[in-house]
Protein backbone atom coordinates (compact mmCIF):
# COMPACT_ATOMS: atom_id res chain seq x y z
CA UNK A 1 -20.78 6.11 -23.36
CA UNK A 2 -18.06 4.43 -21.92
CA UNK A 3 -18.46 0.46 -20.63
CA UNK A 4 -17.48 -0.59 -17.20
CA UNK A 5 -13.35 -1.90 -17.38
CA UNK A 6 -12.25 -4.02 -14.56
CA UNK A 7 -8.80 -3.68 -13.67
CA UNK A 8 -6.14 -6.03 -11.78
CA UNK A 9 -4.56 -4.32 -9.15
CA UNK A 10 -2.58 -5.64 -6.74
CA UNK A 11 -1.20 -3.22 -3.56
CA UNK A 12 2.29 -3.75 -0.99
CA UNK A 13 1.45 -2.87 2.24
CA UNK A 14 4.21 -2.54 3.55
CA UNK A 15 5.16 -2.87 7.06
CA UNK A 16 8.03 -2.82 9.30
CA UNK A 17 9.13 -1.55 12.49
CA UNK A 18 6.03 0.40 13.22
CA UNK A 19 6.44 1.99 10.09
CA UNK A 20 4.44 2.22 6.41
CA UNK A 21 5.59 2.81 3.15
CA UNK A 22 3.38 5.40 1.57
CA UNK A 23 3.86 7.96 -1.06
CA UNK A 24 2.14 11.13 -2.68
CA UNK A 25 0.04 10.89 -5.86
CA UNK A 26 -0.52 14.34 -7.40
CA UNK A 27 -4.22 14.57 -8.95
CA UNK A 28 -5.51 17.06 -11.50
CA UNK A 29 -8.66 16.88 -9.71
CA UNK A 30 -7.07 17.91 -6.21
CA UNK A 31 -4.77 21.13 -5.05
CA UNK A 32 -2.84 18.59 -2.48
CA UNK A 33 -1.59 15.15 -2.88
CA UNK A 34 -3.41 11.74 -1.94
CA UNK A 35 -1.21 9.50 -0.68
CA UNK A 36 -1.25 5.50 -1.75
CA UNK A 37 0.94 2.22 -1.10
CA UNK A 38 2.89 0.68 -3.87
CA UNK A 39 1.05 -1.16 -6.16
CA UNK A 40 -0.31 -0.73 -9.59
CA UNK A 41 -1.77 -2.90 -12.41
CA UNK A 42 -1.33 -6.87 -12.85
CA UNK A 43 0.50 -7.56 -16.22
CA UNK A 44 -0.67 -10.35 -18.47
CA UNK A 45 -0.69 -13.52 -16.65
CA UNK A 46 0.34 -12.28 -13.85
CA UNK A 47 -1.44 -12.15 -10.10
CA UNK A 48 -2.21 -9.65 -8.00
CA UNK A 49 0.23 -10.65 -5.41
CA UNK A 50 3.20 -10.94 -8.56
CA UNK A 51 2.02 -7.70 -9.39
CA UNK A 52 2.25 -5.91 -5.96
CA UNK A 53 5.92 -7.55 -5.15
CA UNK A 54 7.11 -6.31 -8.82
CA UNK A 55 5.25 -2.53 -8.14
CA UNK A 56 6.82 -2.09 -5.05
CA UNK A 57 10.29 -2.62 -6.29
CA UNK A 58 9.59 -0.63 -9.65
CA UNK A 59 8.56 2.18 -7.75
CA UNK A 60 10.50 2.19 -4.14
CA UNK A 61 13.36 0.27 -5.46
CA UNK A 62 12.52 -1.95 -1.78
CA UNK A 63 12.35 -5.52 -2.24
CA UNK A 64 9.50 -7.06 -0.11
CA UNK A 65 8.22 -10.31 0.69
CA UNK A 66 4.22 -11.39 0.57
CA UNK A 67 2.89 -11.81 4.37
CA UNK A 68 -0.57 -12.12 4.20
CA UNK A 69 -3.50 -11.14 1.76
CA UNK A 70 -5.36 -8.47 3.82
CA UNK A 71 -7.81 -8.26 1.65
CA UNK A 72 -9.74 -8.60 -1.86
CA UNK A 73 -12.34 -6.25 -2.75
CA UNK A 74 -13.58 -4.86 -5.82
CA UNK A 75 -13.93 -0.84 -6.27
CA UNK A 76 -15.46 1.51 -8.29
CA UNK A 77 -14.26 4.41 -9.60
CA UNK A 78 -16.51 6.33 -12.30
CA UNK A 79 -15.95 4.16 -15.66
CA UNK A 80 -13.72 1.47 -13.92
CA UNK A 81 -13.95 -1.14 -11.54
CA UNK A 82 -10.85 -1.64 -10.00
CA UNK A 83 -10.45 -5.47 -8.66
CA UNK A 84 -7.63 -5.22 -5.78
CA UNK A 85 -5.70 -7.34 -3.64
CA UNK A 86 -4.04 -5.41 -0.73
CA UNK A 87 -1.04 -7.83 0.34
CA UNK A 88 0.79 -7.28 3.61
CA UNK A 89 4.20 -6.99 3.07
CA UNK A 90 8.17 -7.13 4.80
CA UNK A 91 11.27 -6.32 3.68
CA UNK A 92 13.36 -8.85 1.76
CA UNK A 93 15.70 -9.07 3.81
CA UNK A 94 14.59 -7.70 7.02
CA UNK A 95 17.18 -5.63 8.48
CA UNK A 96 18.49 -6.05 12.23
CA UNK A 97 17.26 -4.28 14.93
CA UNK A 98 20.14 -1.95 15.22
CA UNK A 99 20.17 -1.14 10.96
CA UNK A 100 17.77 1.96 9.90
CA UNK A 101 14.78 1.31 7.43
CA UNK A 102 16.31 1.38 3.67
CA UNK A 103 15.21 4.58 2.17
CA UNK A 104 12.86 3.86 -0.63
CA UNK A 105 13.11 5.99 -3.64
CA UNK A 106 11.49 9.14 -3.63
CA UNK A 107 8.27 10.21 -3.27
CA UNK A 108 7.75 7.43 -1.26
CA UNK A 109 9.20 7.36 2.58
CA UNK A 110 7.80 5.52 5.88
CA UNK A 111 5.47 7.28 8.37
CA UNK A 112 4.65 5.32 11.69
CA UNK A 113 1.18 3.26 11.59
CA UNK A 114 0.33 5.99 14.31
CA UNK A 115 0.73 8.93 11.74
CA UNK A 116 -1.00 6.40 8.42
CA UNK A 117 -4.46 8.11 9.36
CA UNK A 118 -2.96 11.65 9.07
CA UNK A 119 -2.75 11.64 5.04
CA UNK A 120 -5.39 11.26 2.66
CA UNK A 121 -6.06 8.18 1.07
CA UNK A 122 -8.24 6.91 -1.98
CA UNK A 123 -11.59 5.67 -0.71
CA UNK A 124 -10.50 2.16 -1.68
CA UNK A 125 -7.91 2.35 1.18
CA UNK A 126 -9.40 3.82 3.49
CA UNK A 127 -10.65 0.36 5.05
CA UNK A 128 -6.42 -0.46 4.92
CA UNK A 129 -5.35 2.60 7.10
CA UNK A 130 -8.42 2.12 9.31
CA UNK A 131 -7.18 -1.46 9.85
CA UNK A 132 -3.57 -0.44 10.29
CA UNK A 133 -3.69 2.63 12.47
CA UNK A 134 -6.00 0.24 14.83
CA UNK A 135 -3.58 -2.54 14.98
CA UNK A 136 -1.15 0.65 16.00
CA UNK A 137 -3.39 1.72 18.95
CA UNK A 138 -3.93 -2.14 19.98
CA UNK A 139 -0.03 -2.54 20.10
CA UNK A 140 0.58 0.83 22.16
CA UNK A 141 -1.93 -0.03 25.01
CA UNK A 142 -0.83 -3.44 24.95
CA UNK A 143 -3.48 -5.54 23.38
CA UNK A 144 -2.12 -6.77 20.88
């Protein structure tokens, strides 16, 4: 019998130019990939937000800055409980208007917001893409 570990995570959601960073995560469980943001667990003494900033350029080689905590939930998965901070997220430094997005390192790449609901997620960020892709259709009919 296994007991319940809770786990630190802390998530880059990151954003710019109408475009999200995502990337493929290929599961035993699963014949096609589910895709995530970058992110990954908090190190000792370290917080979710230090965590996501440090994952994101471990993994993308992007350097982002914090935005906004989008939200803090906790979720399960069968023996763990994963404790997660999803933190909005911009490049550091932005680039101009006329410069193309920096290629992250591979798997991960930018889709538009409009295309986020096209790939599959993990449950836990499903609420994220819901979130996003409707701030997308907001901006588009101008509502924003």
């Amino acid at each position: 019998m296994h007991h319940n570990e809770l786990r630190r995570v802390g998530i880059a959601v990151v954003i710019a130019r109408g475009h999200c960073l995502i990337g493929p995560r290929n599961l035993p469980s699963r014949p096609d990939p589910i895709f995530e943001f970058p992110g990954g667990k908090c190190e000792y003494g370290e917080t979710h937000k230090q965590a996501a900033l440090r994952e994101c350029l471990e993994e993308t080689g992007l350097d982002v800055e914090p935005v906004a905590l989008m939200i803090a939930k906790q979720h399960r998965y069968n023996v763990r409980t994963l404790d997660i901070e999803f933190w909005e997220c911009r490049l550091s430094p932005e680039p101009y208007d006329d410069q193309p997005l920096p290629p992250p390192t591979a798997p991960f790449f930018w889709t538009p917001l409009s295309q986020l609901g096209d790939y599959p997620v993990f449950p836990a960020n499903e609420e994220i893409v819901q979130g996003l892709t409707n701030r997308h259709d907001r901006h588009v009919s101008g509502n924003a």
